[in-house]
Protein backbone atom coordinates (compact mmCIF):
# COMPACT_ATOMS: atom_id res chain seq x y z
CA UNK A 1 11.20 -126.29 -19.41
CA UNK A 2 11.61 -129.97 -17.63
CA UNK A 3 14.76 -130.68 -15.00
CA UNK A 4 16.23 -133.70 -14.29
CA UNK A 5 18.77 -134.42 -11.30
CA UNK A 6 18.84 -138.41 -11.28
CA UNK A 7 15.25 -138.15 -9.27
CA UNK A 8 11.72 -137.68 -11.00
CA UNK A 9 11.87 -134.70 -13.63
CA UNK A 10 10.29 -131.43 -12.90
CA UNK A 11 8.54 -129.40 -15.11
CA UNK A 12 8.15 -125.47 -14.73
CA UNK A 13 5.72 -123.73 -17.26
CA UNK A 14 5.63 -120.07 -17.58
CA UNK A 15 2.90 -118.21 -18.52
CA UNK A 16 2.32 -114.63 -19.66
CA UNK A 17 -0.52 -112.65 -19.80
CA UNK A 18 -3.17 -112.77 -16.72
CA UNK A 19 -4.87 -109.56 -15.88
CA UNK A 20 -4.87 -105.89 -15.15
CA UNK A 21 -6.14 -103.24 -12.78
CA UNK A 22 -6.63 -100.06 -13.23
CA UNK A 23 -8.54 -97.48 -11.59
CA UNK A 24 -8.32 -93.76 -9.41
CA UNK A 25 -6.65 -93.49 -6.25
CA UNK A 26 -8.24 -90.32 -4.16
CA UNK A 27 -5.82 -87.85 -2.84
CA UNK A 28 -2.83 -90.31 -4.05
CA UNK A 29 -0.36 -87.51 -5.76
CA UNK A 30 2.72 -89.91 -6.89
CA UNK A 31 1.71 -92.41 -4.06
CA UNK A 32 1.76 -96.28 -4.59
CA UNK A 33 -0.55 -99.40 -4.87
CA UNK A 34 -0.09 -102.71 -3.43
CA UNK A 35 -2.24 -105.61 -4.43
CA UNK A 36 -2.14 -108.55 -1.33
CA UNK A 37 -3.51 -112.26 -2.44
CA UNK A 38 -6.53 -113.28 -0.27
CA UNK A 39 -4.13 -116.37 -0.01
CA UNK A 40 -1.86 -116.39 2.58
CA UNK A 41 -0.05 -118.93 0.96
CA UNK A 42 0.48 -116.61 -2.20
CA UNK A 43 1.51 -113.81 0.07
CA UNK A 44 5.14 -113.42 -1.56
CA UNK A 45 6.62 -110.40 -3.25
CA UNK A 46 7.00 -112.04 -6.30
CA UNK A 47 3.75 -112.95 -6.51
CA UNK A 48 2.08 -109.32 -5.14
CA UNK A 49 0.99 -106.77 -7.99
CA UNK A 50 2.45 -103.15 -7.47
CA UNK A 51 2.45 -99.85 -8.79
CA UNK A 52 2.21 -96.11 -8.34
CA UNK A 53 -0.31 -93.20 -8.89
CA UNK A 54 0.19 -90.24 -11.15
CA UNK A 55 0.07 -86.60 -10.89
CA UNK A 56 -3.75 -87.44 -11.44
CA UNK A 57 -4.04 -90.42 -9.02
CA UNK A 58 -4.26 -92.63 -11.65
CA UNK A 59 -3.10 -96.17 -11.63
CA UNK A 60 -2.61 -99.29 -13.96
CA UNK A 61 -1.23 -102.35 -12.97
CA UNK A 62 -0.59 -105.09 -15.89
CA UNK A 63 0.04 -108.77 -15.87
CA UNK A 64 -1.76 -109.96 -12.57
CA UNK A 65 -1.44 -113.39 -11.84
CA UNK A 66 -5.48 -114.40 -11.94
CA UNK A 67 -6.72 -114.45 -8.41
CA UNK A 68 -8.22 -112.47 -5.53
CA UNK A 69 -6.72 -109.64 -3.85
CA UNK A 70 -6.62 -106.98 -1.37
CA UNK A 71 -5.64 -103.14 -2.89
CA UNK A 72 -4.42 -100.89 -0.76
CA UNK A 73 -2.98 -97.24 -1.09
CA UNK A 74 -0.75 -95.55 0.29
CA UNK A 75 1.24 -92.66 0.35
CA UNK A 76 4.19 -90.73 3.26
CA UNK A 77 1.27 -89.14 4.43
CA UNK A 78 -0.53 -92.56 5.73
CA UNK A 79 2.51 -93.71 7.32
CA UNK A 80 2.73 -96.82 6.16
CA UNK A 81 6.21 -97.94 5.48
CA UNK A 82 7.72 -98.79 2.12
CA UNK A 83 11.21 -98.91 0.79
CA UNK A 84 11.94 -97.01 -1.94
CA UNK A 85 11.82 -100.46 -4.51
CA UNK A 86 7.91 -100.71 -3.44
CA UNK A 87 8.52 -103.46 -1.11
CA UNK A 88 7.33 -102.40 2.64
CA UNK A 89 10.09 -102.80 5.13
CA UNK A 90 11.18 -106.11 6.53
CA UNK A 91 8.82 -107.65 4.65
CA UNK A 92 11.12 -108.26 1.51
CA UNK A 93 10.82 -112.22 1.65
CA UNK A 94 7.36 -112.85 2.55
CA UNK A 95 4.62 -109.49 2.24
CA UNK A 96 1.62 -110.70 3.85
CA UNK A 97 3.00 -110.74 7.74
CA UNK A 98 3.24 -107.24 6.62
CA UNK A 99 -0.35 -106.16 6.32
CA UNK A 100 -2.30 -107.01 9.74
CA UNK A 101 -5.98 -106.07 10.29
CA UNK A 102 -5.71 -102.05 10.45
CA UNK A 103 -4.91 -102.26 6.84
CA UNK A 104 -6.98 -105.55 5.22
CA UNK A 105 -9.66 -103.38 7.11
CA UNK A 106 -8.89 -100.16 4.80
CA UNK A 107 -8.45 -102.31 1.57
CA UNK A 108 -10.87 -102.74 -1.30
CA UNK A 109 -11.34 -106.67 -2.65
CA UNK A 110 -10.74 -107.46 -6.42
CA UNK A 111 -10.87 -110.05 -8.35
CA UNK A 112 -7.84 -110.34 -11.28
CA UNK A 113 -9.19 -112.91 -14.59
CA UNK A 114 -7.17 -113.82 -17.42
CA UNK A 115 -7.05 -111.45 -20.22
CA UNK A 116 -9.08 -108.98 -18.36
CA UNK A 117 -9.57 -105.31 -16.53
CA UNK A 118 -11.32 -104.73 -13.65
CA UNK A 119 -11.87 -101.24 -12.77
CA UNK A 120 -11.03 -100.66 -8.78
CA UNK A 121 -11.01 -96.31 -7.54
CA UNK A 122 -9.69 -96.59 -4.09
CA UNK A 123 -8.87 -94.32 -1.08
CA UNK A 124 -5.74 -93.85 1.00
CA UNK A 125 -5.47 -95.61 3.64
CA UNK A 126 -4.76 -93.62 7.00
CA UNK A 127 -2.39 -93.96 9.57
CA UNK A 128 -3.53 -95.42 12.90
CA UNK A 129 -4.95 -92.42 15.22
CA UNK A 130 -6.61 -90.51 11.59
C-alpha cells in the first residue's frame, strides 16, 4: 500500500504469518499470558503477544511478530493487574513502563521465528511479599 500527500510517498507492507508459542502454564486455571519485547522500543500493545490458559493451563499464542520476548503469567491470585481486554491497567498506550524488575525477574525469555513454534511451560508469577 504506498501514500502520497504532496511530500515523498510512504509505503506500508503488511505481513502475515510470524510465529507461535505454545506451552503449560503451572497452577494457571483460566489465567492469562503476556509476551513483553526485549525491545523497549517495541514495547506497545499492538505489538505484545497475549493470551489465556485453559482449564488445563494450557496456552497457544499464534502470529508473533519474530523477535525476543519476555512471558509472563499471571492470574487474580498474583496480583498483578489487568483489565478485563488483557491489557494491564494504565498501561493501554505503551505496555512496557508496565512491567518493572519484580516481574522481568519472574519471566521466562523466548525467542519467536517466522513460521515456527517454540515450546515455553512457565510458572505464575507471585505477588510481591509471596
Amino acid at each position: 500500500m504506498e501514500f502520497r500527500s504532496g511530500f515523498q510517498p510512504l509505503e506500508v507492507r503488511l505481513k502475515g504469518g510470524g510465529g507461535t508459542v505454545r506451552g503449560n502454564v503451572e497452577d494457571c486455571k483460566g489465567g492469562w499470558i503476556v509476551l513483553v519485547p526485549m525491545d523497549l522500543a517495541r514495547r506497545r500493545v499492538e505489538l505484545t503477544g497475549w493470551g489465556f490458559c485453559d482449564a488445563t493451563g494450557h496456552y497457544e499464542i499464534t502470529n508473533v511478530r519474530p523477535g525476543e520476548y519476555y512471558a509472563i503469567a499471571g492470574t487474580e491470585q498474583s496480583q498483578v493487574f489487568v483489565l478485563p481486554q488483557g491489557i494491564p491497567a494504565g498501561q493501554e498506550g505503551a505496555v512496557g513502563y508496565g512491567f518493572g524488575p519484580r516481574l522481568i525477574n519472574q519471566a521466562t525469555r523466548v525467542s519467536v521465528r517466522e513460521g515456527e513454534t517454540s515450546l515455553v511451560d512457565l510458572r505464575v508469577v507471585k505477588a510481591a511479599g509471596q
